[in-house]
Protein backbone atom coordinates (compact mmCIF):
# COMPACT_ATOMS: atom_id res chain seq x y z
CA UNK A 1 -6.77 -81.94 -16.63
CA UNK A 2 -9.20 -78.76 -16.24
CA UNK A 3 -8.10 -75.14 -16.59
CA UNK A 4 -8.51 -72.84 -13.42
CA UNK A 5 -11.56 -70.69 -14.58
CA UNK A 6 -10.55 -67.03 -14.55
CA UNK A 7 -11.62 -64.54 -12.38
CA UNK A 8 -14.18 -62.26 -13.16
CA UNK A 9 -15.02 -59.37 -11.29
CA UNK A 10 -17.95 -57.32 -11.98
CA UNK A 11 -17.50 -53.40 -10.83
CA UNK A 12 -20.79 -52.29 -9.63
CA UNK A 13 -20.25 -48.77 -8.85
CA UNK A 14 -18.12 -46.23 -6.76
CA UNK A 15 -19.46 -43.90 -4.34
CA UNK A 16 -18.67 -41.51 -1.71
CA UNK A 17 -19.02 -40.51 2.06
CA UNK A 18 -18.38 -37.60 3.26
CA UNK A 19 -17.72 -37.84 7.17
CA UNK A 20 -16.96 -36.12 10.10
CA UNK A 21 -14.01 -38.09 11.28
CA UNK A 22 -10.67 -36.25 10.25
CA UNK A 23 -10.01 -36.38 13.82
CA UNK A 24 -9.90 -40.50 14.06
CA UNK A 25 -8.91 -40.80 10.88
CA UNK A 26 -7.36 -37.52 8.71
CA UNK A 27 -10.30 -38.00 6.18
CA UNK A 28 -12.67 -36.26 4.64
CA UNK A 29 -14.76 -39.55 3.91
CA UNK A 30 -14.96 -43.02 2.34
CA UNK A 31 -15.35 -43.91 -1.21
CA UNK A 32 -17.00 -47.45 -1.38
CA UNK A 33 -16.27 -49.67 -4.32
CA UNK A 34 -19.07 -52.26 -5.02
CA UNK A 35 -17.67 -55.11 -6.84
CA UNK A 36 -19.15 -58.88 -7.67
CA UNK A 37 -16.91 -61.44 -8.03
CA UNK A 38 -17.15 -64.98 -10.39
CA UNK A 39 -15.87 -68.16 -9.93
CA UNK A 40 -14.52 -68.27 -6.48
CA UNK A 41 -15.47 -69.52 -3.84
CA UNK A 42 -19.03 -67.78 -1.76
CA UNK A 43 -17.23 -65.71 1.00
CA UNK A 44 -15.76 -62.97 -1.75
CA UNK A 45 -19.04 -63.43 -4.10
CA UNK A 46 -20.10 -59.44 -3.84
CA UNK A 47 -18.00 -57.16 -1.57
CA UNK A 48 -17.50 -53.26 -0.94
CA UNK A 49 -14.19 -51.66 -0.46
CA UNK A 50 -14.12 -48.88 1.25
CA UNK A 51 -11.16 -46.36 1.04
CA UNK A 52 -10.47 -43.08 3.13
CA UNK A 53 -9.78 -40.04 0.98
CA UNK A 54 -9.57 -36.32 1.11
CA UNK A 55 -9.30 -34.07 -2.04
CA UNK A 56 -5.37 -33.46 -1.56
CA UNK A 57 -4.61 -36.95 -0.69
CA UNK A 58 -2.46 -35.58 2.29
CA UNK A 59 -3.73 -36.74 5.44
CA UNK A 60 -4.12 -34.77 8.30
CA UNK A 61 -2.78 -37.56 10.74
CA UNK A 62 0.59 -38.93 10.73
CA UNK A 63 0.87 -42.51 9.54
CA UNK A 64 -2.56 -42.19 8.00
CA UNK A 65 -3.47 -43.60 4.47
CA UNK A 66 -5.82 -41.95 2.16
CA UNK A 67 -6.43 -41.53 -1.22
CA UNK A 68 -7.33 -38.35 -3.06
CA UNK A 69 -10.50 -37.46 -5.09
CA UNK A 70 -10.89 -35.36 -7.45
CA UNK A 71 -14.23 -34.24 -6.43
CA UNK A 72 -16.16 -35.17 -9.54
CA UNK A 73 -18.83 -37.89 -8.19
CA UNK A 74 -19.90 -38.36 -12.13
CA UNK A 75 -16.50 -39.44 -13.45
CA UNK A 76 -13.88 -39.69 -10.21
CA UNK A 77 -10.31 -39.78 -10.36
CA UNK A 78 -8.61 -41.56 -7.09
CA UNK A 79 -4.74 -41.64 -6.63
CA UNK A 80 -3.09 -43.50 -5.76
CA UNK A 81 -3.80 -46.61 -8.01
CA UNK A 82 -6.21 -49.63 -5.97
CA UNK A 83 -4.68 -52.80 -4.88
CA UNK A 84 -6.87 -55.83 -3.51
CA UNK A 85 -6.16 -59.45 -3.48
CA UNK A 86 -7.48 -62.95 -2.22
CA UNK A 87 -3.89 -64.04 -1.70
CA UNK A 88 -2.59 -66.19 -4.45
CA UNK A 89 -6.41 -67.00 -5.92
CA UNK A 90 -6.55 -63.27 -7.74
CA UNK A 91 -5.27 -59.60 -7.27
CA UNK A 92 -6.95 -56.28 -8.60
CA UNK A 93 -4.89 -54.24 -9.11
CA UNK A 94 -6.10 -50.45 -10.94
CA UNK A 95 -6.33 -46.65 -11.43
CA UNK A 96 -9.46 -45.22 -11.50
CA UNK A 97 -9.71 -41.98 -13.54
CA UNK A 98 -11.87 -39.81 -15.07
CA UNK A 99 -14.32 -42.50 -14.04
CA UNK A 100 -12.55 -45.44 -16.03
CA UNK A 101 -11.15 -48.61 -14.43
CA UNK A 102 -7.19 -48.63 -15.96
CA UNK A 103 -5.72 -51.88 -15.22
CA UNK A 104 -2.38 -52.38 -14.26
CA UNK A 105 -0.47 -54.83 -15.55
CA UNK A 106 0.06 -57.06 -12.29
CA UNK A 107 -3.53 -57.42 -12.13
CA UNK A 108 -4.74 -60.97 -12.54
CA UNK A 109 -8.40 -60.59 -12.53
CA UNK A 110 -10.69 -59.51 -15.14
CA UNK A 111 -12.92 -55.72 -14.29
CA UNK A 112 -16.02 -56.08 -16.26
């Protein structure tokens, strides 16, 4: 019987958008997390996340998610924490602060 090889997911980089849309969305832009993943199957092989944030992390629309940054483009801090998943094949699951990827302990992928 073979073992499941375990996900690996490269991160690639974070970086940010500022836009004009706080009136469709409440945000001051988009950060963009560039990720490759390993060992599953070719539709989630390299992917970009992109997340709407603002620097309070209060958005200016009701019913409106967003995260906040910190501002710092060198070493970023986004709250709240970063949840992604393939359904049942792998979950990230992290806070990114002062520029460092902290794992959370429901995470079943590996951040390289």
């Amino acid at each position: 019987m073979s073992e499941k090889a375990a996900t690996q997911i490269r991160y690639l980089g974070l970086d940010f958008e500022l836009q004009d849309s706080e009136k469709r969305t409440g945000a001051e832009g988009v950060a963009r997390f560039r990720m490759e993943v390993e060992n599953v199957p070719d539709e989630w092989d390299d992917w970009i996340v992109r997340v709407p944030f603002n620097r309070t992390g209060i958005p200016k629309i009701p019913d409106q998610v967003v995260w906040a940054w910190d501002g710092n483009r060198e070493k970023p801090t986004l709250t709240p924490s970063f949840l992604y998943h393939a359904g049942d094949a792998w979950r990230v699951h992290f806070f990114m602060r002062s520029g460092v990827i902290e794992p959370c302990s429901d995470q079943t992928a590996t951040v390289v």
